[in-house]
Protein backbone atom coordinates (compact mmCIF):
# COMPACT_ATOMS: atom_id res chain seq x y z
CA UNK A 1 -29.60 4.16 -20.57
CA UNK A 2 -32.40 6.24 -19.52
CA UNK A 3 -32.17 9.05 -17.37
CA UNK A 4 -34.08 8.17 -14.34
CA UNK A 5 -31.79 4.85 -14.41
CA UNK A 6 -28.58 6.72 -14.43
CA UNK A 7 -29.51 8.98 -11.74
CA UNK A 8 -30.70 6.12 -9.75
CA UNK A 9 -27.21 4.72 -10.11
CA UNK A 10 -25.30 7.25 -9.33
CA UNK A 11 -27.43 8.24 -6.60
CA UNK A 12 -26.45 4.61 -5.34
CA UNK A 13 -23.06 4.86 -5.47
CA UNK A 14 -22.84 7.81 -3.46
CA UNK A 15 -25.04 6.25 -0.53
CA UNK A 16 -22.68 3.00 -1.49
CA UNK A 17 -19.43 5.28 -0.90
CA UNK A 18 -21.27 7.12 2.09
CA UNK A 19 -21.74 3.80 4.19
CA UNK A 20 -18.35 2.25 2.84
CA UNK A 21 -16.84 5.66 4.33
CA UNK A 22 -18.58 5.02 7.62
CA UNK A 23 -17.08 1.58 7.62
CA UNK A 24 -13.84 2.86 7.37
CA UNK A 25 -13.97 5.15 10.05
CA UNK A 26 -14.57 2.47 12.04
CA UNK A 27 -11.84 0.38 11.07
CA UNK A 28 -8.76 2.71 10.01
CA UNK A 29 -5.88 2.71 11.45
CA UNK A 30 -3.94 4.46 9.33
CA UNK A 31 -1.27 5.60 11.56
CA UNK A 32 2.79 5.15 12.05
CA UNK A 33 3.03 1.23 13.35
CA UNK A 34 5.37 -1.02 11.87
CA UNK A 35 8.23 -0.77 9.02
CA UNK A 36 5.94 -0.08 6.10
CA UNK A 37 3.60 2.32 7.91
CA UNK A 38 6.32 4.27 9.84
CA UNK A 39 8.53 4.67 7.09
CA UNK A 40 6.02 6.43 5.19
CA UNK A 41 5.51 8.80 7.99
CA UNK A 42 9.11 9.52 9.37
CA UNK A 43 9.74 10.54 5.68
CA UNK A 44 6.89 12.30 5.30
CA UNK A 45 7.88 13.98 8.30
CA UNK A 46 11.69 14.24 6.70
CA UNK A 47 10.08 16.08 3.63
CA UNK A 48 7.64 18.77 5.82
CA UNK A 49 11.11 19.80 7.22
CA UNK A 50 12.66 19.66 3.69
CA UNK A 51 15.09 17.27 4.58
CA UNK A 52 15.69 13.74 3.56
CA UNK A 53 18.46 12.82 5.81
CA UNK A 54 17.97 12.27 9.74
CA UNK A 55 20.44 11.55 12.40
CA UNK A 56 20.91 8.40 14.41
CA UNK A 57 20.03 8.35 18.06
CA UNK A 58 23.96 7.42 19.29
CA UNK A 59 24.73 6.04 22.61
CA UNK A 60 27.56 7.76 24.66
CA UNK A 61 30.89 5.76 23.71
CA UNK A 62 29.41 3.84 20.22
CA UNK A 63 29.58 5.93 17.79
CA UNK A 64 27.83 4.77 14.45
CA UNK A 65 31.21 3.92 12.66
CA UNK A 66 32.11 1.66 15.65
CA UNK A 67 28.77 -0.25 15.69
CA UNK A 68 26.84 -2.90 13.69
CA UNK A 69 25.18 -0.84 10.41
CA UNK A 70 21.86 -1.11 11.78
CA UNK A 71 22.63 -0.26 15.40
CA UNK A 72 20.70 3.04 15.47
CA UNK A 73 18.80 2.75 12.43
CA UNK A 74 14.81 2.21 12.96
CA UNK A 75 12.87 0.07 10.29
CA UNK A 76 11.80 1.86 7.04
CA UNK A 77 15.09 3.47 7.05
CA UNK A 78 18.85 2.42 5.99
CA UNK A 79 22.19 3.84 6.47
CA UNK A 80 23.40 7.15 4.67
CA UNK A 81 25.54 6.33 1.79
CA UNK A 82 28.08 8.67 2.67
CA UNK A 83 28.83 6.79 5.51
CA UNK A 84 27.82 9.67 8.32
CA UNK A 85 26.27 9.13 11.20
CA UNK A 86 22.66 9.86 9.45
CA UNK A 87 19.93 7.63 7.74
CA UNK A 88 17.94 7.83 4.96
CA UNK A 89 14.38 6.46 4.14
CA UNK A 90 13.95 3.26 2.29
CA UNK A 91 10.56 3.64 0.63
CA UNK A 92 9.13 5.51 -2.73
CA UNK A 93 8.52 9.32 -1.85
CA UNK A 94 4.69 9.23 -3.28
CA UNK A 95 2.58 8.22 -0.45
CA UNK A 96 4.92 10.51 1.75
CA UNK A 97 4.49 13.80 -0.52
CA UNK A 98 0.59 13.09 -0.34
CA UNK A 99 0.81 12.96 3.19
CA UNK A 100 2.68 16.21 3.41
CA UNK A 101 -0.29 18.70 2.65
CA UNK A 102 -3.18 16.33 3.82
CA UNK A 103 -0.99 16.81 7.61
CA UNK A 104 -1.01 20.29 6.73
CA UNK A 105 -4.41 20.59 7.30
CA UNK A 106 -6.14 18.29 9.30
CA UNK A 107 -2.77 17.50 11.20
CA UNK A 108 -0.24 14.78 11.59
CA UNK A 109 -2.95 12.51 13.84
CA UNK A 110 -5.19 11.99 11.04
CA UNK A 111 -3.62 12.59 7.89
CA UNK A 112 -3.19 9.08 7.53
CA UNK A 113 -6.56 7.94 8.11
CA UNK A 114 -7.93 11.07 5.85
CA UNK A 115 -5.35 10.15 3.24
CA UNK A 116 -6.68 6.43 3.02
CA UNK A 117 -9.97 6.84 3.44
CA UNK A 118 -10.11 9.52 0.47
CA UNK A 119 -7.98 7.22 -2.11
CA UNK A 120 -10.19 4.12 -0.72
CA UNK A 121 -13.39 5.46 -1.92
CA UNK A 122 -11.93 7.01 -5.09
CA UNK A 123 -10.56 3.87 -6.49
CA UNK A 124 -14.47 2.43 -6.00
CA UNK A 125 -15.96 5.46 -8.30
CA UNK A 126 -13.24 5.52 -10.77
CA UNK A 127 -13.51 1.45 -10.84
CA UNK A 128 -17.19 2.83 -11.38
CA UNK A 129 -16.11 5.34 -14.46
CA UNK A 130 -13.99 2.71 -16.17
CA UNK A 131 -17.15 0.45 -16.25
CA UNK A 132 -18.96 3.23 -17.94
CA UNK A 133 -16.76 3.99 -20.46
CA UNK A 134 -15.63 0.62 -21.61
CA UNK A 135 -19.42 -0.21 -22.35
CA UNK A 136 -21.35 -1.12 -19.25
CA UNK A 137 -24.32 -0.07 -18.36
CA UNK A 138 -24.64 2.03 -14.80
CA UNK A 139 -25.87 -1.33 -12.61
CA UNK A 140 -23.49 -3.18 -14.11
CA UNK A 141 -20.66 -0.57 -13.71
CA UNK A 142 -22.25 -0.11 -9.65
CA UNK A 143 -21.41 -3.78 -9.66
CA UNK A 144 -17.81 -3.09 -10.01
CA UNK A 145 -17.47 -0.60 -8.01
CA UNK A 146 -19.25 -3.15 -5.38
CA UNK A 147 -16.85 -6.11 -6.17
CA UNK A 148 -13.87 -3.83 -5.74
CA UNK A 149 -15.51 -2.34 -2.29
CA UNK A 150 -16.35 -6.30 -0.98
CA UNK A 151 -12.86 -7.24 -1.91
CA UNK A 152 -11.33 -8.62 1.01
CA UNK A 153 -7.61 -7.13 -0.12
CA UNK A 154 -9.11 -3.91 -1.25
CA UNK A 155 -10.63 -3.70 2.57
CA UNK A 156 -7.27 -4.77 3.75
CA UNK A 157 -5.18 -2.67 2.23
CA UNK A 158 -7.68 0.69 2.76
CA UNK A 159 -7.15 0.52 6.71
CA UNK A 160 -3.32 1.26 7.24
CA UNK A 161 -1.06 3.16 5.60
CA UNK A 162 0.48 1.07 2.45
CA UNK A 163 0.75 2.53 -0.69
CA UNK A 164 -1.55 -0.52 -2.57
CA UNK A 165 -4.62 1.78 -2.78
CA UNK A 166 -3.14 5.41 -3.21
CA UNK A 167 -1.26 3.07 -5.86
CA UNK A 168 -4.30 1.66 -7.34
CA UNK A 169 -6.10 4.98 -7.63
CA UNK A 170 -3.66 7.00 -9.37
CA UNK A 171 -3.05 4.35 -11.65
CA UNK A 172 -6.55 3.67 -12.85
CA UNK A 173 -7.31 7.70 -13.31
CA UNK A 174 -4.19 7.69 -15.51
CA UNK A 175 -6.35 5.19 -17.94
CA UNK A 176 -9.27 6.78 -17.44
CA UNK A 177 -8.26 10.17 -17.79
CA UNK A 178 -6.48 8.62 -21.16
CA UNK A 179 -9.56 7.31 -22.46
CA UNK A 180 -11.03 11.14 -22.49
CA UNK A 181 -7.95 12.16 -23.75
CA UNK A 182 -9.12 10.99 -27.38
CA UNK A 183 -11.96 14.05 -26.96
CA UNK A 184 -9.81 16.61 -25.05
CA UNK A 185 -6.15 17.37 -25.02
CA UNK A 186 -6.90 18.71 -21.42
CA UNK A 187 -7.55 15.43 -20.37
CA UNK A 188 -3.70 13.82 -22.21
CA UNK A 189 -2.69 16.19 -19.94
CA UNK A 190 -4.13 14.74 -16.73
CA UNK A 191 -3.17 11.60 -17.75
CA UNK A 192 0.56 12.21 -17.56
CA UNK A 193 0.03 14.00 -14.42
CA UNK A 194 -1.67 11.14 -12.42
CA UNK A 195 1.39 8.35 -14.29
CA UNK A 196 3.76 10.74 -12.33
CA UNK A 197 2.01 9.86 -9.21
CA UNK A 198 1.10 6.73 -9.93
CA UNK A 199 4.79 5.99 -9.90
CA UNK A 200 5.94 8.56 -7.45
CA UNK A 201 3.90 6.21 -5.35
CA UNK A 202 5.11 2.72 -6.60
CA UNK A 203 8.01 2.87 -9.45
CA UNK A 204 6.31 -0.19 -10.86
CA UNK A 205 3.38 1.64 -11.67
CA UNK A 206 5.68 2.75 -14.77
CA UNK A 207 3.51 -0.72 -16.57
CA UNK A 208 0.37 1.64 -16.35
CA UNK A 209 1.64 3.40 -19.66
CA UNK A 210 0.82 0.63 -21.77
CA UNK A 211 -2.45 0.87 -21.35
CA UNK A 212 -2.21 4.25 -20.86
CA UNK A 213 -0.84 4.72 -24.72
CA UNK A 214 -3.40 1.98 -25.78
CA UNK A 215 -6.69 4.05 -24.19
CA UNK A 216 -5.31 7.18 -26.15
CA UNK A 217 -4.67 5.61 -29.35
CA UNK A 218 -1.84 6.32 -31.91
CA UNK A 219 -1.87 10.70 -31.90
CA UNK A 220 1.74 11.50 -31.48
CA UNK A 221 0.74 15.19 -30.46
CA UNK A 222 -1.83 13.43 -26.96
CA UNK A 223 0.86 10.96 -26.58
CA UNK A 224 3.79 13.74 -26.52
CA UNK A 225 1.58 16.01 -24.23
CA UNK A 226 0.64 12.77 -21.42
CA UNK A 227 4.42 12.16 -21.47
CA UNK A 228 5.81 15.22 -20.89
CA UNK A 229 3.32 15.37 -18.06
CA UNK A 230 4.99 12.74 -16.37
CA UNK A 231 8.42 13.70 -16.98
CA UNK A 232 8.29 15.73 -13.87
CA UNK A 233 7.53 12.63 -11.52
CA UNK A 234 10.09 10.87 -12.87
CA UNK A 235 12.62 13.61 -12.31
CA UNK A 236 11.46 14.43 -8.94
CA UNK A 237 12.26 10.47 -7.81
CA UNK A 238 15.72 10.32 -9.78
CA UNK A 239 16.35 13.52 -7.66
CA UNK A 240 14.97 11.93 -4.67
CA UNK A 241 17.09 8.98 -5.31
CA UNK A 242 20.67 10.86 -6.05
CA UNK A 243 20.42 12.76 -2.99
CA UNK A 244 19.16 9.87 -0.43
CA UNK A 245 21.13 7.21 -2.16
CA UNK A 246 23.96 8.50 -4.43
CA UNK A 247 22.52 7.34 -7.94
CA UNK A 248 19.51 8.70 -9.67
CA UNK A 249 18.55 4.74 -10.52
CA UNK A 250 19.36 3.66 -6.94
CA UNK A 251 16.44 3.15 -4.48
CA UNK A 252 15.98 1.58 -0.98
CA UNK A 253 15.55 -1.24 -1.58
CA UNK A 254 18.78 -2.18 -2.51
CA UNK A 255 19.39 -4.94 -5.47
CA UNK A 256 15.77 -5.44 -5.73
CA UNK A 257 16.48 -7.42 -9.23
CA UNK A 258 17.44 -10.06 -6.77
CA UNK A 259 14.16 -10.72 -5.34
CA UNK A 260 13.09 -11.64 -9.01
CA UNK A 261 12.86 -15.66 -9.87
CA UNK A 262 12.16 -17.07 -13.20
CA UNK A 263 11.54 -20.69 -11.71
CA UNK A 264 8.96 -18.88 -9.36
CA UNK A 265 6.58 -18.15 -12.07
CA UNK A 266 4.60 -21.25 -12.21
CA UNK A 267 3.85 -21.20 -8.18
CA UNK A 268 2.63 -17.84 -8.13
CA UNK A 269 0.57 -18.13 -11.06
CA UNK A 270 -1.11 -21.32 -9.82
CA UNK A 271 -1.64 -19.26 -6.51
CA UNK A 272 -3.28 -16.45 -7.82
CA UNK A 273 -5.86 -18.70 -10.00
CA UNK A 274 -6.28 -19.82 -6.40
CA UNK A 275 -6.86 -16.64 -4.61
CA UNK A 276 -7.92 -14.03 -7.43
CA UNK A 277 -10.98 -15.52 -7.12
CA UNK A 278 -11.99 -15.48 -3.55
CA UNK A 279 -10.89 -11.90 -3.17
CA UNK A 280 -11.96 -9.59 -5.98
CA UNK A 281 -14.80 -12.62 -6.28
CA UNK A 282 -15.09 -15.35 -8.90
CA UNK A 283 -16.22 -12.72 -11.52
CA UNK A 284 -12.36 -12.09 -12.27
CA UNK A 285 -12.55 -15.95 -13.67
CA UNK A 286 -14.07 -14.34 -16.79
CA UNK A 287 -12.11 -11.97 -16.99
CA UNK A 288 -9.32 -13.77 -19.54
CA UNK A 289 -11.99 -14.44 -21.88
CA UNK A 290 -12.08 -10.42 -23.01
CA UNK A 291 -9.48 -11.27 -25.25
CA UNK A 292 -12.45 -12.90 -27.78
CA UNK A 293 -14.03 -9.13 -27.63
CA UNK A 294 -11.07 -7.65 -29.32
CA UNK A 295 -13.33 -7.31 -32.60
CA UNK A 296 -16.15 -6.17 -31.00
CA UNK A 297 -14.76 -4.08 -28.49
CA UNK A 298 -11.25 -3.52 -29.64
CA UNK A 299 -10.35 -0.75 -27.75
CA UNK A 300 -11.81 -1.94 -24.52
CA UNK A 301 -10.68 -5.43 -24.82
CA UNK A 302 -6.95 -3.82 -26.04
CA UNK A 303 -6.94 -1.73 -22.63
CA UNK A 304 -8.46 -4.04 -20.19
CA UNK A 305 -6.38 -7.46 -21.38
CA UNK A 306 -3.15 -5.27 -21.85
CA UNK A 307 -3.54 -3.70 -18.08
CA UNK A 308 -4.19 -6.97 -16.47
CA UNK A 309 -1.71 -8.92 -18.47
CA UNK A 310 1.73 -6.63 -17.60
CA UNK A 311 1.13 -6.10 -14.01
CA UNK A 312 0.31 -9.76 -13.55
CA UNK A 313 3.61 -10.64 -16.11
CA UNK A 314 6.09 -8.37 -13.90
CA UNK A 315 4.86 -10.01 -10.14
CA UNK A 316 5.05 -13.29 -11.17
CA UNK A 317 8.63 -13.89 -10.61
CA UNK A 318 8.79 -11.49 -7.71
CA UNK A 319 9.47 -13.90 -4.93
CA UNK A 320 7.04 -11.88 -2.44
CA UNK A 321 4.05 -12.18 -4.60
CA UNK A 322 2.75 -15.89 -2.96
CA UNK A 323 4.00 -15.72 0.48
CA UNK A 324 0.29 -15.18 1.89
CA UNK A 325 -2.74 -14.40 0.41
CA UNK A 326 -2.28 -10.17 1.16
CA UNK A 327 0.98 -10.09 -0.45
CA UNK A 328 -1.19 -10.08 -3.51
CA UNK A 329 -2.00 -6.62 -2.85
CA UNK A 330 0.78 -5.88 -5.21
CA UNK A 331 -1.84 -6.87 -8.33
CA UNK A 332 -4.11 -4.46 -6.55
CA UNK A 333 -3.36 -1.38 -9.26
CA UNK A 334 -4.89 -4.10 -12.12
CA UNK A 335 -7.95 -5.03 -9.97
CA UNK A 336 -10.01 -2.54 -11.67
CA UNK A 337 -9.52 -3.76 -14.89
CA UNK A 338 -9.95 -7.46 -14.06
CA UNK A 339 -13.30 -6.79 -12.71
CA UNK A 340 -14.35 -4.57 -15.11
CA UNK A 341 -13.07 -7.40 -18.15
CA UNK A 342 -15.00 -9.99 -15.97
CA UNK A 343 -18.23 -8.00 -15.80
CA UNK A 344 -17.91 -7.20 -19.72
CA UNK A 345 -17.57 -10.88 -20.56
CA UNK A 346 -20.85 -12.01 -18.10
CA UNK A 347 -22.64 -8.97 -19.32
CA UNK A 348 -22.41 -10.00 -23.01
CA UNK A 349 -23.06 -13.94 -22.11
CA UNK A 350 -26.69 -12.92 -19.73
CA UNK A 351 -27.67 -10.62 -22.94
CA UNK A 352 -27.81 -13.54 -25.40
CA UNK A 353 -28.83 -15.65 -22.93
CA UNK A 354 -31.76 -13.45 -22.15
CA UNK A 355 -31.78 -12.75 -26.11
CA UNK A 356 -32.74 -16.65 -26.54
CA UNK A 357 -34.29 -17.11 -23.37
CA UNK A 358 -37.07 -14.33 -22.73
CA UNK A 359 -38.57 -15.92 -19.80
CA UNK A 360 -37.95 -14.22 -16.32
CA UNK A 361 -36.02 -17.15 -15.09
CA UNK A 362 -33.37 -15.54 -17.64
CA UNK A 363 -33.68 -12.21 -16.15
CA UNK A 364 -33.17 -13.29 -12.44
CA UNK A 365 -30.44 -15.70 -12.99
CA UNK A 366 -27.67 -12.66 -13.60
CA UNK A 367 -28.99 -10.94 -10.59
CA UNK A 368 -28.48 -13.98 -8.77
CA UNK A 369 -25.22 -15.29 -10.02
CA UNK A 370 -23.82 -11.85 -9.38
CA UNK A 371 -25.22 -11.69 -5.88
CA UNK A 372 -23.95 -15.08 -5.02
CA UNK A 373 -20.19 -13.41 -6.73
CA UNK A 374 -20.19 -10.79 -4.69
CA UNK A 375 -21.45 -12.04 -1.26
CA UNK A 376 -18.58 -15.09 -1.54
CA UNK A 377 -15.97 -12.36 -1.86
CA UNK A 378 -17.13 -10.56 1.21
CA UNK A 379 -17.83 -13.94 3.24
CA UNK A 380 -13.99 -13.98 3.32
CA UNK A 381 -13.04 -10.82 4.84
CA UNK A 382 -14.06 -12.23 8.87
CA UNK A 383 -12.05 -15.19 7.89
CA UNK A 384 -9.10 -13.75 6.62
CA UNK A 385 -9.08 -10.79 9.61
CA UNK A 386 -8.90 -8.26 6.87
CA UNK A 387 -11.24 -5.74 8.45
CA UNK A 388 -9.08 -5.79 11.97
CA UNK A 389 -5.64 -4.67 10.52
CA UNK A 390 -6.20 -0.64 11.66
CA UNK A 391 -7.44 -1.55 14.68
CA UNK A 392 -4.11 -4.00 15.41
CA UNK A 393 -2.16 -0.90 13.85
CA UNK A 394 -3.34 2.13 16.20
CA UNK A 395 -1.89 -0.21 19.59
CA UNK A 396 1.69 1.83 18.37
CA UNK A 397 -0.27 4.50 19.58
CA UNK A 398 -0.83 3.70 22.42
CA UNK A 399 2.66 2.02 22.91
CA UNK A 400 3.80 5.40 22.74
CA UNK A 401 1.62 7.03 24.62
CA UNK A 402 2.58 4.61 27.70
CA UNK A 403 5.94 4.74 27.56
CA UNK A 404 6.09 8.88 27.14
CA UNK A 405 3.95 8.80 30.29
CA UNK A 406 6.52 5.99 31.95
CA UNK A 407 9.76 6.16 30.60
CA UNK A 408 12.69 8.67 31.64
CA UNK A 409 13.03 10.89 28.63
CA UNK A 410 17.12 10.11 28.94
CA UNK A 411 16.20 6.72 28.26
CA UNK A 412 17.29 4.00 25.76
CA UNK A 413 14.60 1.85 24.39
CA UNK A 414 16.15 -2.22 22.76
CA UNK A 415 13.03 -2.50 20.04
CA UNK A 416 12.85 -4.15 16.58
CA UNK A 417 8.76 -4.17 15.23
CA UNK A 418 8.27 -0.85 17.34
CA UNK A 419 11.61 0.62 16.25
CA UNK A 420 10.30 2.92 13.00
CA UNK A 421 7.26 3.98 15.05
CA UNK A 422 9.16 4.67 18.62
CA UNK A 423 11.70 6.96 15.86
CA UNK A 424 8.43 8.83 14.87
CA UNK A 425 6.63 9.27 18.23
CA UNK A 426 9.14 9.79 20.56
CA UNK A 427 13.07 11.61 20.92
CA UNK A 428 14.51 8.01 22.78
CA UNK A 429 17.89 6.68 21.94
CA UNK A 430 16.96 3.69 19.44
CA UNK A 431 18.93 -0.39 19.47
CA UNK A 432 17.56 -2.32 17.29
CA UNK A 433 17.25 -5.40 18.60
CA UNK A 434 18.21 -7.76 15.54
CA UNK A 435 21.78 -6.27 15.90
CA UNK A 436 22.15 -6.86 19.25
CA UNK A 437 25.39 -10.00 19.05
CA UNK A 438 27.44 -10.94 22.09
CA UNK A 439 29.94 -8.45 22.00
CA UNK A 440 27.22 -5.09 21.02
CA UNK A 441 24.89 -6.21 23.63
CA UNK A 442 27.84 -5.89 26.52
CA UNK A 443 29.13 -2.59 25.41
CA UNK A 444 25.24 -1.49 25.11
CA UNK A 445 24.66 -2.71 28.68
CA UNK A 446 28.60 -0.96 29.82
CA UNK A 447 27.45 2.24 28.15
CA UNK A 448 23.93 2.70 29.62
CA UNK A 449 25.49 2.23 32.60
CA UNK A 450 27.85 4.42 32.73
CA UNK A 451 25.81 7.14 31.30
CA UNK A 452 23.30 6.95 33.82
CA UNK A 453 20.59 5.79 31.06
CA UNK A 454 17.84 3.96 31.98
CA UNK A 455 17.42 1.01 29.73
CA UNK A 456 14.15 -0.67 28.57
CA UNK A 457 13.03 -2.89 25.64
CA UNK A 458 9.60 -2.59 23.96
CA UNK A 459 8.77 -6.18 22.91
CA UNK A 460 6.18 -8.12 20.53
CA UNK A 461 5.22 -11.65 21.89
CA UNK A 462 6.83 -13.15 19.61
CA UNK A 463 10.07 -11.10 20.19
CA UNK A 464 10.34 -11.96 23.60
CA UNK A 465 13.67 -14.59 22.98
CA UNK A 466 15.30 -10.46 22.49
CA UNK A 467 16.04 -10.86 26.25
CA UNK A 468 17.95 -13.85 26.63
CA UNK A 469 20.65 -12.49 24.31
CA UNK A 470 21.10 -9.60 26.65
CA UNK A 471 23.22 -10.73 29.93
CA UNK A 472 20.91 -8.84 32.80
CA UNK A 473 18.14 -8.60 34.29
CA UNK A 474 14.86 -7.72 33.00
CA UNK A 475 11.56 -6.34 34.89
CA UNK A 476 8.35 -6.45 33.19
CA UNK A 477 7.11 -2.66 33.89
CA UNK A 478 4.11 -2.32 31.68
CA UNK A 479 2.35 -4.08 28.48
CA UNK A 480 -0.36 -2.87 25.78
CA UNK A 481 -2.37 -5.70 24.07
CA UNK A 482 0.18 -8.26 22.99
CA UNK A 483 3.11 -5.53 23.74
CA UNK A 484 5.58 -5.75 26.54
CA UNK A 485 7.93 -3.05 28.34
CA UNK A 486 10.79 -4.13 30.07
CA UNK A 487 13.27 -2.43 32.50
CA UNK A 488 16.81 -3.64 32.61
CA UNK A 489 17.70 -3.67 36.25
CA UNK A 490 21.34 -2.64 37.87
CA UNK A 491 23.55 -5.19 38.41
CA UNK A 492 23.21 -6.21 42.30
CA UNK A 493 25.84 -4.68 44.48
């Protein structure tokens, strides 16, 4: 490719990432809300203090041994296996550690947003550097950085704080960083580096080595050197795992081989040739048909297929994967390569086609077919709400800020959705309101009481039935958006 062509390219996909930036500043909301989002920060907090365990928020006269498990115990965590009146958090440490040093210096208040933002626009240029190297030429490659930027999951998933991006990023520089690895051992190196990460962030991110080892080809001495590279992640989460669970193969999930399904397999792969489509854009259609490159382009073709094909493989039986269109975010780490295999395939077909067909009706029709690809993508995000999810997200904010300016500070709060983030924002005695039976919800209401502790409920709309299992009566005190605060009133004398 000429010069002047390449510069023009990559001088557009730095005013691309520029205004997708801007768009995101607009939108984030990257900030503690419900159990995903404050889970990641109350243990990010958990490791700034060096600490993985926290204490429950008791009541006087429950302890946590006399109480249901999850009493006390805020969303995004689970009860201490030692049995003590602490907690422990239930999600991978990745996306935590990053936010450690990112809150370090621009502060807890943004390191969300900051941390999002930054992975968001990475996994666009290195969706942009895969293109490159597996053979496409800069516009086409700027396409796929465009198709992943439209994408109405990637959009989604950029603008709160869920691990499906930071996941994604880490995991495509691990194959790119591989694919140099055949010219520099340097780059082997940085390869293992960013598969500890990768799966620091999601343990199933351990599928990226096989096209990791593919990209670097057979050299035992690259392979040995990208592997012991990653041996550190892998011992930092087993460590992680002993201390916060009592097994270095435990996590917090629990059984999560359970929420595997062999009979679900045919569903969810029916409803991803459904919705694959409309969010990373009909391109991905083509993308199968790499595999007929695999004497042309072996190496590509190898990398691309392989990548695609074992991500896809492990979600299919994972009972989550077809519940809505955004659990699909979980395929998000192979998006890259299914865009860049679909591009390779339409690339290839508009050459001979312009090869036989010289005429400029052959020239325009790519630029139009891709146009049309990429604009029916994007159509779907106003549809689908994806671009309003950080703004729905910072209302815990605000939540918080209300009932710190409201609430006696010797108060109890009855919560469920806004349990994690009330645990992160504010020093309030936590019920969960899930675990509130008969019998807990008396002795909740006898030991307020006789405490002298105000008692209020933070409640989602469609939480509101919370009250009726609690035998007294409620005021409604304040509400933010689609929020409500309630004060449980004394008993009439």
């Amino acid at each position: 490719m000429p010069a002047s062509i390449a510069s023009r390219t990559e001088l557009g996909l730095c005013a691309g990432l520029l205004a997708y930036g801007a768009i995101l500043l607009a939108l984030i909301g990257a900030v503690p809300g419900g159990s995903d989002t404050s889970g990641y920060f109350n243990e990010a907090r958990l490791f700034a203090r060096h600490r993985i365990h926290a204490d429950m928020r008791v009541l006087p006269g429950i302890p946590a041994k006399e109480a249901p498990p999850y009493l006390y115990v805020p969303l995004g965590f689970r009860p201490a296996a030692d049995g003590s009146a602490r907690m422990v958090p239930t999600y991978p440490p990745g996306l935590s550690l990053l936010l450690v040093p990112v809150a370090r210096i621009v502060g807890w208040r943004h390191a969300g947003d900051v941390l999002l933002l930054l992975h968001s626009l990475a996994g666009i240029a290195l969706t942009f550097a895969l293109g490159r190297m597996c053979g496409l030429s800069g516009p086409w490659s700027l396409l796929g950085a465009a198709v992943l930027a439209a994408s109405p999951l990637y959009l989604y998933s950029s603008l709160w704080a869920l691990s499906d991006v930071p996941a994604t990023v880490w995991a495509t520089a691990a194959v790119v960083a591989a694919w140099k690895g055949r010219e520099r051992m340097s780059w082997a190196l940085a390869s293992g580096v960013c598969i500890a990460v990768a799966f620091l962030v999601r343990p199933s991110n351990f599928l990226i080595v096989v096209p990791v080892v593919l990209a670097i080809g057979l050299s035992p001495g690259r392979l040995a050197v990208a592997g012991l590279a990653a041996l550190p992640g892998v011992g930092a989460w087993m460590v992680v795992n002993r201390t916060a669970y009592g097994g270095a193969f435990q996590s917090g999930y629990g059984a999560i081989a359970n929420e595997f399904h062999l009979n679900l397999v045919s569903g969810t792969l029916a409803y991803c040739a459904r919705w694959l489509p409309v969010l990373l854009s009909p391109i991905v259609i083509a993308s199968p048909a790499i595999l007929a490159f695999l004497r042309q382009r072996p190496r590509a073709a190898a990398v691309l297929a392989a990548w695609a094909a074992v991500f896809v493989a492990f979600y299919l039986p994972y009972r989550w994967t077809h519940e809505s269109w955004w659990f699909l975010r979980f395929l998000l780490p192979a998006a890259p390569a299914f865009i860049v295999a679909g591009l390779i395939v339409l690339q290839q077909c508009f050459e001979k086609l312009q090869a036989r067909f010289p005429e400029s009706w052959a020239r325009t029709l790519p630029v139009l077919v891709l146009f049309v690809a990429v604009v029916s993508e994007a159509s779907q995000i106003g549809p689908l709400g994806a671009w309003s999810i950080g703004r729905g997200e910072q209302k815990y904010g605000r939540v918080a800020d209300w009932i710190s300016a409201h609430v006696p500070r010797n108060s109890a709060i009855i919560a469920h959705q806004f349990s994690g983030s009330l645990f992160y924002y504010t020093n309030l005695t936590l019920v969960r309101a899930d675990q509130l039976d008969p019998r807990t919800a008396v002795r909740v209401l006898s030991s307020t009481r006789s405490a002298g502790m105000p008692l209020y409920a933070v409640l989602f709309s469609f939480e509101l039935g919370t009250l009726k299992a609690i035998p007294s009566a409620w005021s409604l005190v304040g509400s933010v958006d689609d929020v409500t605060i309630w004060r449980c009133d004394p008993p009439a004398k």
